[in-house]
Protein backbone atom coordinates (compact mmCIF):
# COMPACT_ATOMS: atom_id res chain seq x y z
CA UNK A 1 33.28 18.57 8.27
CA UNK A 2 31.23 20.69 5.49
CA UNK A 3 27.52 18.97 5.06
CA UNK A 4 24.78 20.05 2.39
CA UNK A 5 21.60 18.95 3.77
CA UNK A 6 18.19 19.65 1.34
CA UNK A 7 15.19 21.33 2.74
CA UNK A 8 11.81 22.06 0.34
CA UNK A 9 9.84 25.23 1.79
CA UNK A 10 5.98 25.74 0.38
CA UNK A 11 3.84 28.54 0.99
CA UNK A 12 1.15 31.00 0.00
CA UNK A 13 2.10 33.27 -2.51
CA UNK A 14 0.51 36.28 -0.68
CA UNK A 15 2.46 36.09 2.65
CA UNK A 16 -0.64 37.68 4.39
CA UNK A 17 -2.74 34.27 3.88
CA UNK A 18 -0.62 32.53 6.33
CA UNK A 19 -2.57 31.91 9.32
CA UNK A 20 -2.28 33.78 12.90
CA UNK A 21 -2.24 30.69 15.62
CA UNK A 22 -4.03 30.68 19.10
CA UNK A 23 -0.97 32.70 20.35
CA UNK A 24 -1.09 35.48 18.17
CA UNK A 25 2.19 34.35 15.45
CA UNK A 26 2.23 33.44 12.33
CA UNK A 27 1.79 29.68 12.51
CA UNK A 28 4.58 27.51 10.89
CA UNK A 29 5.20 23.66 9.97
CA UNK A 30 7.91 21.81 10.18
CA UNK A 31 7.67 18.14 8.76
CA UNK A 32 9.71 15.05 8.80
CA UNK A 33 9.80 12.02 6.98
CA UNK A 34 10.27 8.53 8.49
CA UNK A 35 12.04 4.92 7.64
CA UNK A 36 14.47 5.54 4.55
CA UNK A 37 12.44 8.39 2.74
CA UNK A 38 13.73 12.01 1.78
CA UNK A 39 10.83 15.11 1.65
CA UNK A 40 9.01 13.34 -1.43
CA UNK A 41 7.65 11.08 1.52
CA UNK A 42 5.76 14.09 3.08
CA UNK A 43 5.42 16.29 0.45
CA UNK A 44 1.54 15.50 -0.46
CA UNK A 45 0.34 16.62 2.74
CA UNK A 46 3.22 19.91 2.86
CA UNK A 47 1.41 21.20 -0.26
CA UNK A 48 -2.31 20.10 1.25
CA UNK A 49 -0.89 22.25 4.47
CA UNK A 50 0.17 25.36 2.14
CA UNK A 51 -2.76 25.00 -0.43
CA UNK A 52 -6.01 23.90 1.58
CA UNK A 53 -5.08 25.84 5.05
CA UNK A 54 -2.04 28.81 4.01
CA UNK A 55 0.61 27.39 6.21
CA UNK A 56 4.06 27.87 5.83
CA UNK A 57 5.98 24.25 5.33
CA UNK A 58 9.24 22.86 5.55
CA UNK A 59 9.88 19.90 4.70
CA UNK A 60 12.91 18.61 5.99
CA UNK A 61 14.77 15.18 4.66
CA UNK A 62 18.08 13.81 6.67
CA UNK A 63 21.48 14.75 5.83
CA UNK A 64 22.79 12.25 3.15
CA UNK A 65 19.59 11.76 1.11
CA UNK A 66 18.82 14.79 -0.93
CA UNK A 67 19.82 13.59 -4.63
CA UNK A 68 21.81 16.80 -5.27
CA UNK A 69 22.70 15.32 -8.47
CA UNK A 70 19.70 15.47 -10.17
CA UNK A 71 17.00 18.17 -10.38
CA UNK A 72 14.16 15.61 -9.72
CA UNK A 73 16.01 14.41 -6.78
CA UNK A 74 15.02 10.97 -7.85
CA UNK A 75 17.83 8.55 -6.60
CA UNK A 76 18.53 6.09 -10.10
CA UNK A 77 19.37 2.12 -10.14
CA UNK A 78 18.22 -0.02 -7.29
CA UNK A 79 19.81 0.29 -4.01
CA UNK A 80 21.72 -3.04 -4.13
CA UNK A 81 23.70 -3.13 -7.40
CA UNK A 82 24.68 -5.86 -9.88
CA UNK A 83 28.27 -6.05 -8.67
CA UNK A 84 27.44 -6.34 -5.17
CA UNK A 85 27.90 -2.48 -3.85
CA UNK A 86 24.82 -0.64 -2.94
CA UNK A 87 23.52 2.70 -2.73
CA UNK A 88 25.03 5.54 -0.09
CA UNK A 89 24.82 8.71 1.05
CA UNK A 90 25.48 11.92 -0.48
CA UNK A 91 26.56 14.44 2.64
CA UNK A 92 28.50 16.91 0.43
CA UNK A 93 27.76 17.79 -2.86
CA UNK A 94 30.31 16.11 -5.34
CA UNK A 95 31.51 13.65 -2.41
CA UNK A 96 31.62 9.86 -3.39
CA UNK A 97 31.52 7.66 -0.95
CA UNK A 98 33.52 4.71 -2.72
CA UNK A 99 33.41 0.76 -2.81
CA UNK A 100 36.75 0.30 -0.69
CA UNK A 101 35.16 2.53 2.31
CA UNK A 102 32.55 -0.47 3.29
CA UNK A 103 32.03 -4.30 3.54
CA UNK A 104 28.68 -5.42 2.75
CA UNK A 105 27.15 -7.05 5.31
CA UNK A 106 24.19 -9.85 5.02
CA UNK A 107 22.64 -10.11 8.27
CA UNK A 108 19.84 -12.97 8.93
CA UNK A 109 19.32 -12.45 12.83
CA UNK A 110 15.81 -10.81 12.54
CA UNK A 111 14.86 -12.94 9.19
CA UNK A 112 11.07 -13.44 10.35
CA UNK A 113 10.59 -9.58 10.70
CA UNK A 114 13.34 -8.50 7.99
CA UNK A 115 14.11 -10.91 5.85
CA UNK A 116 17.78 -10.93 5.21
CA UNK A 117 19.01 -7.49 6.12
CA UNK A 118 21.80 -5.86 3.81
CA UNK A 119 24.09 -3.26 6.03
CA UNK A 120 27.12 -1.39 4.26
CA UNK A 121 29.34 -1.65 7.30
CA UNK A 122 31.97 1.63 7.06
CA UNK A 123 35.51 0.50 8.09
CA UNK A 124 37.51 2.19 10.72
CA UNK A 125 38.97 6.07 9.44
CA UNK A 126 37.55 6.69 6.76
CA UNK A 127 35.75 9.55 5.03
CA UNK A 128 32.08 6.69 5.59
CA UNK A 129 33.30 5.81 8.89
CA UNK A 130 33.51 9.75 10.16
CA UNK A 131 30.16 10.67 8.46
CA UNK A 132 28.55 7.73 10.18
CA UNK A 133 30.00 8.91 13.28
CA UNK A 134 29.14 12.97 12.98
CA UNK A 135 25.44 12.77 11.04
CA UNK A 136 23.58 13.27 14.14
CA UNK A 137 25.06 16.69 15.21
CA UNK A 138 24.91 17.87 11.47
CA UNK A 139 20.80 17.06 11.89
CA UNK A 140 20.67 18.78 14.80
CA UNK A 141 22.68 22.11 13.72
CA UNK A 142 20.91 22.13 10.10
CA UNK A 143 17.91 21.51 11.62
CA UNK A 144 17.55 24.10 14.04
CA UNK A 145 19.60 26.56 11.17
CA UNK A 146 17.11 26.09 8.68
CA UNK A 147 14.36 26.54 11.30
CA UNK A 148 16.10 30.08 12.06
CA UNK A 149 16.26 30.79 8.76
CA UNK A 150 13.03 30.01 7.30
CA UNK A 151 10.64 30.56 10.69
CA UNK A 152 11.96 33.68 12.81
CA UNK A 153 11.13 33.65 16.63
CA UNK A 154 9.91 36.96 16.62
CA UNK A 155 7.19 36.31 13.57
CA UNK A 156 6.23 32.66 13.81
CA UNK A 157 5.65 29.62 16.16
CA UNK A 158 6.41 26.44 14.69
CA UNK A 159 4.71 23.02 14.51
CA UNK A 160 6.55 20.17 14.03
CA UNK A 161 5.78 16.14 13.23
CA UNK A 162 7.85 13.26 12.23
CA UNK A 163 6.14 10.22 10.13
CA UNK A 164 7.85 7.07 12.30
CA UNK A 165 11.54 7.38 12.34
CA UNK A 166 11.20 11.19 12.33
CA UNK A 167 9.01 11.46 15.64
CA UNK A 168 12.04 11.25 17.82
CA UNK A 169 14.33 13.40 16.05
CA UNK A 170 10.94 15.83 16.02
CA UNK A 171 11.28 14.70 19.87
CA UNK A 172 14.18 16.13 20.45
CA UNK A 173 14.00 19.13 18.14
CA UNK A 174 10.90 20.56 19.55
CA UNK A 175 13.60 21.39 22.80
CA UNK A 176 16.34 22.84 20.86
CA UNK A 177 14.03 24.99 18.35
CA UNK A 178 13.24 27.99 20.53
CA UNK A 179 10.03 28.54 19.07
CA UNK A 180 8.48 25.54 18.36
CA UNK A 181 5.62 25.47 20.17
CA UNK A 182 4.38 21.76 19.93
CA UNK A 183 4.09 18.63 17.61
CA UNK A 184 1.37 17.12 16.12
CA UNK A 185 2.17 13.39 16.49
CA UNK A 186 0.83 11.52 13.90
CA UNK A 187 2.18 7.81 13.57
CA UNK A 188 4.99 9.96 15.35
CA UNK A 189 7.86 7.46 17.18
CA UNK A 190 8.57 8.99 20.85
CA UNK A 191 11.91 9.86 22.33
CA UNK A 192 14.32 6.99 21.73
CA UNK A 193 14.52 5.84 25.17
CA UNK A 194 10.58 4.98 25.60
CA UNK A 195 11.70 2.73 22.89
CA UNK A 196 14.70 1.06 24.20
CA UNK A 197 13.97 -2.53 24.69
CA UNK A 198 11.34 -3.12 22.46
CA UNK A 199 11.13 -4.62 19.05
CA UNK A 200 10.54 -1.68 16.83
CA UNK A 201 9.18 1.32 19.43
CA UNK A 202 6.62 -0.87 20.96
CA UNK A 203 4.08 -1.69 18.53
CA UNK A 204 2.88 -5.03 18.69
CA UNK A 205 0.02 -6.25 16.45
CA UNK A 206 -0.36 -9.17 18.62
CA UNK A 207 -3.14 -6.54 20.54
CA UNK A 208 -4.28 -5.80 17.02
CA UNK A 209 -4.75 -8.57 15.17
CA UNK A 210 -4.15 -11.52 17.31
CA UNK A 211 -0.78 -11.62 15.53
CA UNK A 212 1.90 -13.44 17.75
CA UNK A 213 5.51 -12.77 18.02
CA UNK A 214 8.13 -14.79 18.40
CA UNK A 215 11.42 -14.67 16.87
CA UNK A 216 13.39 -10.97 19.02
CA UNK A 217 10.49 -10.86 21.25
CA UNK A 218 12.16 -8.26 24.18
CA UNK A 219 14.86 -7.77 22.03
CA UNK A 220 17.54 -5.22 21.86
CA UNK A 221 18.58 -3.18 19.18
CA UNK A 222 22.20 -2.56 19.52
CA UNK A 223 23.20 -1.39 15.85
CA UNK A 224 26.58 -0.12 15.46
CA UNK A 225 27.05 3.63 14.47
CA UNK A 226 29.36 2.70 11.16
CA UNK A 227 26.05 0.12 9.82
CA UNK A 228 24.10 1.86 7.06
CA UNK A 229 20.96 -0.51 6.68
CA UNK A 230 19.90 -0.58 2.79
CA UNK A 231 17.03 -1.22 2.03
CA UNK A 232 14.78 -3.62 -0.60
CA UNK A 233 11.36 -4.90 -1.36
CA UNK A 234 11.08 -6.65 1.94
CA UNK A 235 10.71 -3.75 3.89
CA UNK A 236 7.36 -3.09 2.37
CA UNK A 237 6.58 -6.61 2.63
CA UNK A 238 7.03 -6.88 6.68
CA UNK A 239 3.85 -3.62 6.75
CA UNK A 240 2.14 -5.18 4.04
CA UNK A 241 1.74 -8.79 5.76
CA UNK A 242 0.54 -6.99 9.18
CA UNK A 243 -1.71 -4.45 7.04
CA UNK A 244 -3.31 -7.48 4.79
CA UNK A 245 -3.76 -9.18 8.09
CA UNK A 246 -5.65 -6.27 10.19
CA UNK A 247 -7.68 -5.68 7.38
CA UNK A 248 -8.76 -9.01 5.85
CA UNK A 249 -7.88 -11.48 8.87
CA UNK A 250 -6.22 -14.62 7.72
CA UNK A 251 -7.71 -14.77 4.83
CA UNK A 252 -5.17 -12.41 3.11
CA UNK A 253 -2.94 -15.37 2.92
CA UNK A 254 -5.50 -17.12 0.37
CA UNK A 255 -4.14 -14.11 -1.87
CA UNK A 256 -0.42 -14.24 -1.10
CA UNK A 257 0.47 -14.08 -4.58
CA UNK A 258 -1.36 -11.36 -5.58
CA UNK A 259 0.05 -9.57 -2.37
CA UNK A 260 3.78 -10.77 -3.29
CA UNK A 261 3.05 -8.83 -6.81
CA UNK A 262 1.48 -5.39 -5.38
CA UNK A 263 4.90 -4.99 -3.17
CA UNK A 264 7.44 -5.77 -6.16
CA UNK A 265 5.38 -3.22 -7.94
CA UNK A 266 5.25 -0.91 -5.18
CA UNK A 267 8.91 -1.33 -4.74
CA UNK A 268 9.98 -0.33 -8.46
CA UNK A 269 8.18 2.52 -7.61
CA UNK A 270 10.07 3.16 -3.93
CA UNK A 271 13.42 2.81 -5.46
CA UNK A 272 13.85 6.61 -5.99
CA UNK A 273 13.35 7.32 -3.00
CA UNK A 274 17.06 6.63 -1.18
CA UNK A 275 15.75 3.66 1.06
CA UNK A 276 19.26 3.80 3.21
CA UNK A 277 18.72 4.37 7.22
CA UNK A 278 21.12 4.99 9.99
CA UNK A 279 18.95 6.65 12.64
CA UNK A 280 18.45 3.44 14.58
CA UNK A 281 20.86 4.79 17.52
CA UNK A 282 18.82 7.45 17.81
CA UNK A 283 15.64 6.00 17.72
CA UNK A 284 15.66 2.89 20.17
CA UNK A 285 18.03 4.77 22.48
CA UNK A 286 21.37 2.77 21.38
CA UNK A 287 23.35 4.88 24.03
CA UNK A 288 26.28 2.57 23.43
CA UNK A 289 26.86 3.27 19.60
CA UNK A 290 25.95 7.08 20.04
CA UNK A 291 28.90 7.21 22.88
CA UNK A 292 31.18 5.43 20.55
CA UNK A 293 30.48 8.12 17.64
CA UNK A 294 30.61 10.76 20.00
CA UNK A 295 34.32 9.64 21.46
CA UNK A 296 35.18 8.63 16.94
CA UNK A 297 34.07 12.49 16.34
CA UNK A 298 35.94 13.76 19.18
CA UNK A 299 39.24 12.11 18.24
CA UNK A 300 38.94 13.33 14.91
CA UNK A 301 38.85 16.66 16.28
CA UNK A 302 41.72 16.25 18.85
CA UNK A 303 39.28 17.15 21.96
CA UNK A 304 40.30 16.90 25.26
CA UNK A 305 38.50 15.07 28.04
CA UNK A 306 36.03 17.46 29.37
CA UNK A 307 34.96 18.51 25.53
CA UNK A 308 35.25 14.85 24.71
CA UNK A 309 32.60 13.91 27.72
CA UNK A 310 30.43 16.91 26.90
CA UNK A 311 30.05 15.51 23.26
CA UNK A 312 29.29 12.43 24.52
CA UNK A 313 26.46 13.66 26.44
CA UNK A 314 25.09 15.69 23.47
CA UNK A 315 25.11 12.62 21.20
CA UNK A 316 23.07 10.53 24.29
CA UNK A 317 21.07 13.25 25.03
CA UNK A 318 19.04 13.11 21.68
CA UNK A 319 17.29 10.05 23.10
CA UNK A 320 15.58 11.69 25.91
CA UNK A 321 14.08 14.83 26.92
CA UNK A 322 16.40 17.25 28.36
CA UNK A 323 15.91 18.75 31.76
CA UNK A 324 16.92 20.79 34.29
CA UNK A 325 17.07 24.86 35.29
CA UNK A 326 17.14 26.96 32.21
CA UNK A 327 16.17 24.59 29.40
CA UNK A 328 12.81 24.79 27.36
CA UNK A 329 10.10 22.31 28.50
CA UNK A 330 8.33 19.84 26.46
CA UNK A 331 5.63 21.38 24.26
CA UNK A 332 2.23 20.09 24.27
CA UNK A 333 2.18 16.64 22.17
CA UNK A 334 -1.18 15.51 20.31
CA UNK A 335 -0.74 11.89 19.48
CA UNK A 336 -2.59 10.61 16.58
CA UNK A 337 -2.83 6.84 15.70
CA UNK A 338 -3.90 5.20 12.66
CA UNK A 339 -6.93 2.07 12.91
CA UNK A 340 -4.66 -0.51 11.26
CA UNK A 341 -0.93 0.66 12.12
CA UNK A 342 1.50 -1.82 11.98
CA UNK A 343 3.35 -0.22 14.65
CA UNK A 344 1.63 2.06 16.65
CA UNK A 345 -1.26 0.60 19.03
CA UNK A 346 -3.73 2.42 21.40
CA UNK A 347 -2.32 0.03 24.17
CA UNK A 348 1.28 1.01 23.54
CA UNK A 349 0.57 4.46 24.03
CA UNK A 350 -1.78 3.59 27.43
CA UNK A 351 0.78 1.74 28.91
CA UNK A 352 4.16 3.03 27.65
CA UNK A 353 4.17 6.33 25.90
CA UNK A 354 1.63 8.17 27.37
CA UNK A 355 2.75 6.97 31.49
CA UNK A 356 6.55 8.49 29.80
CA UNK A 357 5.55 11.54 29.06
CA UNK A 358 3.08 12.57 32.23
CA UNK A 359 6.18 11.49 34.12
CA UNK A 360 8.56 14.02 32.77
CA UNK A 361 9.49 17.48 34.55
CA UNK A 362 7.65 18.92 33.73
CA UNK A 363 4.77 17.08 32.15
CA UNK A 364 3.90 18.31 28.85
CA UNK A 365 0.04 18.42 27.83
CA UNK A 366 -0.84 15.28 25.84
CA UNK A 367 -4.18 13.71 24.24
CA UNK A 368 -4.24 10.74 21.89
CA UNK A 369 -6.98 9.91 18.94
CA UNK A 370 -7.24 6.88 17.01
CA UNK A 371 -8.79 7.23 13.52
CA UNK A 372 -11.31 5.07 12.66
CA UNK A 373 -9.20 4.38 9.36
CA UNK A 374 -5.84 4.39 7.89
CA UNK A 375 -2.82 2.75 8.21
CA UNK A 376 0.81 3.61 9.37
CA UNK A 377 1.72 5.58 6.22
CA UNK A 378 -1.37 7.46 6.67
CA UNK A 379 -1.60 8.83 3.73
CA UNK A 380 -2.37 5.48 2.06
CA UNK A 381 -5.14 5.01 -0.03
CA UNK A 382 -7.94 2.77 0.78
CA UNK A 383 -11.40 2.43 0.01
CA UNK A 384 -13.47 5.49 -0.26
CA UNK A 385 -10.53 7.66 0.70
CA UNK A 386 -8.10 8.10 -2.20
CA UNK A 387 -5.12 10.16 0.17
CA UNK A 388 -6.27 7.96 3.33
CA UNK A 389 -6.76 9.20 6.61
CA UNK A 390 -4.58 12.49 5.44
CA UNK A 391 -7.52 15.38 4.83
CA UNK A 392 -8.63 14.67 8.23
CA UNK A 393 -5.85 14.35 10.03
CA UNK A 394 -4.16 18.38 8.83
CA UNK A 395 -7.48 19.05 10.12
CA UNK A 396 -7.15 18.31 13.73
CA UNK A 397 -3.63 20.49 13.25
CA UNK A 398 -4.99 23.26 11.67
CA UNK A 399 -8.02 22.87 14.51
CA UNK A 400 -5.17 22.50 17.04
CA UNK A 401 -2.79 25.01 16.15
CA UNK A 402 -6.26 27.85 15.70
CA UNK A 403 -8.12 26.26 18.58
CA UNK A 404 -5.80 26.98 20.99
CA UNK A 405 -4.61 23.32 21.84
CA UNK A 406 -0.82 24.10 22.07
CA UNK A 407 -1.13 27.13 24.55
């Protein structure tokens, strides 16, 4: 299969301005977006990276969301439409996937968290069903291409960090990118398997905010490969609700109307963003649905056993680290956590993340800061800080990446 997958690139005009890191290269970002986004999610702090501190930024976005239609790469319509199809994927230029490839799926099993969940389910053979299967080798070969391309081993050593959903595919990049040289986790997700088991990654704002949960408590994720999950208002609604909450208490729900307006006015604004995800098998470790694409790819391309089990083992390998004589470490990780995150608490990391990575072989250096401030998109704005948390955050990177931290 052919894929066109859309990359943005910033920079200093005058090459010479980009800075030398703490191991003598030129020093290089690579940035992903998280939940259903594209690089318009991460571009404010790219161009703070290239205009404030001279780095060298890609911005990467997942393969099937770049709006190659358009030069705005605004997505148009809402992502459910008014005769009942919805919004997909655009993985080669000028390929449509069509009404007759999917069944549209209403799902209410996770209604407290979700709402009602909308999935485009791809039936069996064809052209929907095979890019559902294949997506997450194309990430992982345009990836690591457009790495090549745009940051050269011999000249740079590369940063990366993924917003949420990215972190893990940032995980398992910063192994197969020979010269990145560490990630700057900020409200970054971990490797899919510190995950597994755990509604969301592991974030529960029951330590936050006295929040309980009760409705998928210990539960499972075990999404089928061939289930693209579209999006709608109500996924800004289930951060909003824990956000009002952390910040005001229960007194936010005194203003639930007022709250109900901000996120269907927020939302009109989301919609052009593509708001379509697939990368739960990847990022909660559903080792079951990646072996099933793996096997769905492999028969497609008439592989025997031994390529067919090697596949496999690439597709389940993206949840973990990979170890093992003659493969690149872990680079040094510096966790960074937001005050009010929704989904990403100081005791999560103490007792799950942190314990996961110390235990790999070999351990990678780690440290972990929690900001006084911000929330999970932490470029939010909030009260006396019109970008959020985000100016002082790309400064512990820049400090980092100068300072020596990732050597």
């Amino acid at each position: 299969m052919e894929w066109d997958i859309g990359m943005m690139v910033y920079e200093p005009e005058d090459s010479k301005r980009i800075p030398v890191g703490a191991d003598g290269k030129k020093a290089g970002f690579f940035l992903l977006h998280g939940g259903s986004g594209d690089f318009k999610g991460i571009e404010r702090h790219a161009k703070l990276l290239a205009t404030k501190f001279g780095y060298k930024v890609m911005a990467g976005t997942f393969p099937g969301r770049f709006y190659f239609p358009d030069a705005s790469r605004d997505w148009p319509g809402d992502t459910i439409h008014a005769d009942g199809t919805v919004r997909t994927p655009i993985w080669k230029q000028g390929e449509v996937i069509t009404a007759d490839e999917y069944d549209v799926v209403r799902d209410k099993s996770m209604r407290n968290r979700y709402g009602t969940r909308t999935l485009a389910r791809a039936k069996p053979e064809t052209n929907f069903y095979y890019r559902m299967a294949a997506w997450p080798a194309a990430f992982e070969e345009g990836m690591i291409e457009a790495s090549r391309r745009h940051f050269p081993a011999t000249e740079f050593s590369l940063y990366g960090q993924g917003h949420s959903t990215g972190g893990p595919f940032v995980c398992m990049l910063s192994q197969r990118i020979p010269n990145m040289a560490g990630v700057c986790a900020t409200e970054h997700s971990p490797f899919g398997y510190l995950s597994m088991g755990r509604d969301e990654w592991g974030g529960d704002m029951g330590k936050i905010t006295g929040y309980e949960k009760v409705e998928n408590k210990g539960h499972v994720r075990t999404d089928p490969f061939n289930e693209l999950y579209i999006r709608t208002w109500r996924d800004l609604a289930r951060y909003q609700g824990p956000e009002a909450l952390g910040q005001e208490g229960p007194a936010a729900l005194m203003r639930l109307p007022a709250i109900i307006e901000d996120i269907l006015e927020a939302w009109e604004k989301a919609k052009p963003r593509p708001q379509f995800k697939a990368e739960y098998v990847v990022t909660h470790a559903i080792t079951g649905s990646l072996t099933e694409a793996a096997k769905v790819s492999a028969a497609r391309l008439k592989m025997n056993r031994d390529e067919t089990d090697a596949l496999v083992q690439r597709f389940v390998g993206y949840t973990r680290e990979l170890s093992g004589p003659n493969v690149k470490p872990v680079p040094p990780f510096l966790f960074e956590i937001s005050k009010d995150s929704r989904d990403h608490s100081s005791e999560v990391y103490e007792e799950v993340i942190m314990p996961g990575f110390r235990a790999m072989s070999p351990a990678p250096k780690i440290a972990l800061t929690r900001f006084g401030a911000g929330v999970h998109s932490f470029w939010k704005a909030e009260k006396d800080l019109p970008v959020g948390i985000a100016p002082s955050v790309l400064r512990t990177w820049n400090d980092a990446v100068l300072g020596g931290y990732f050597v």
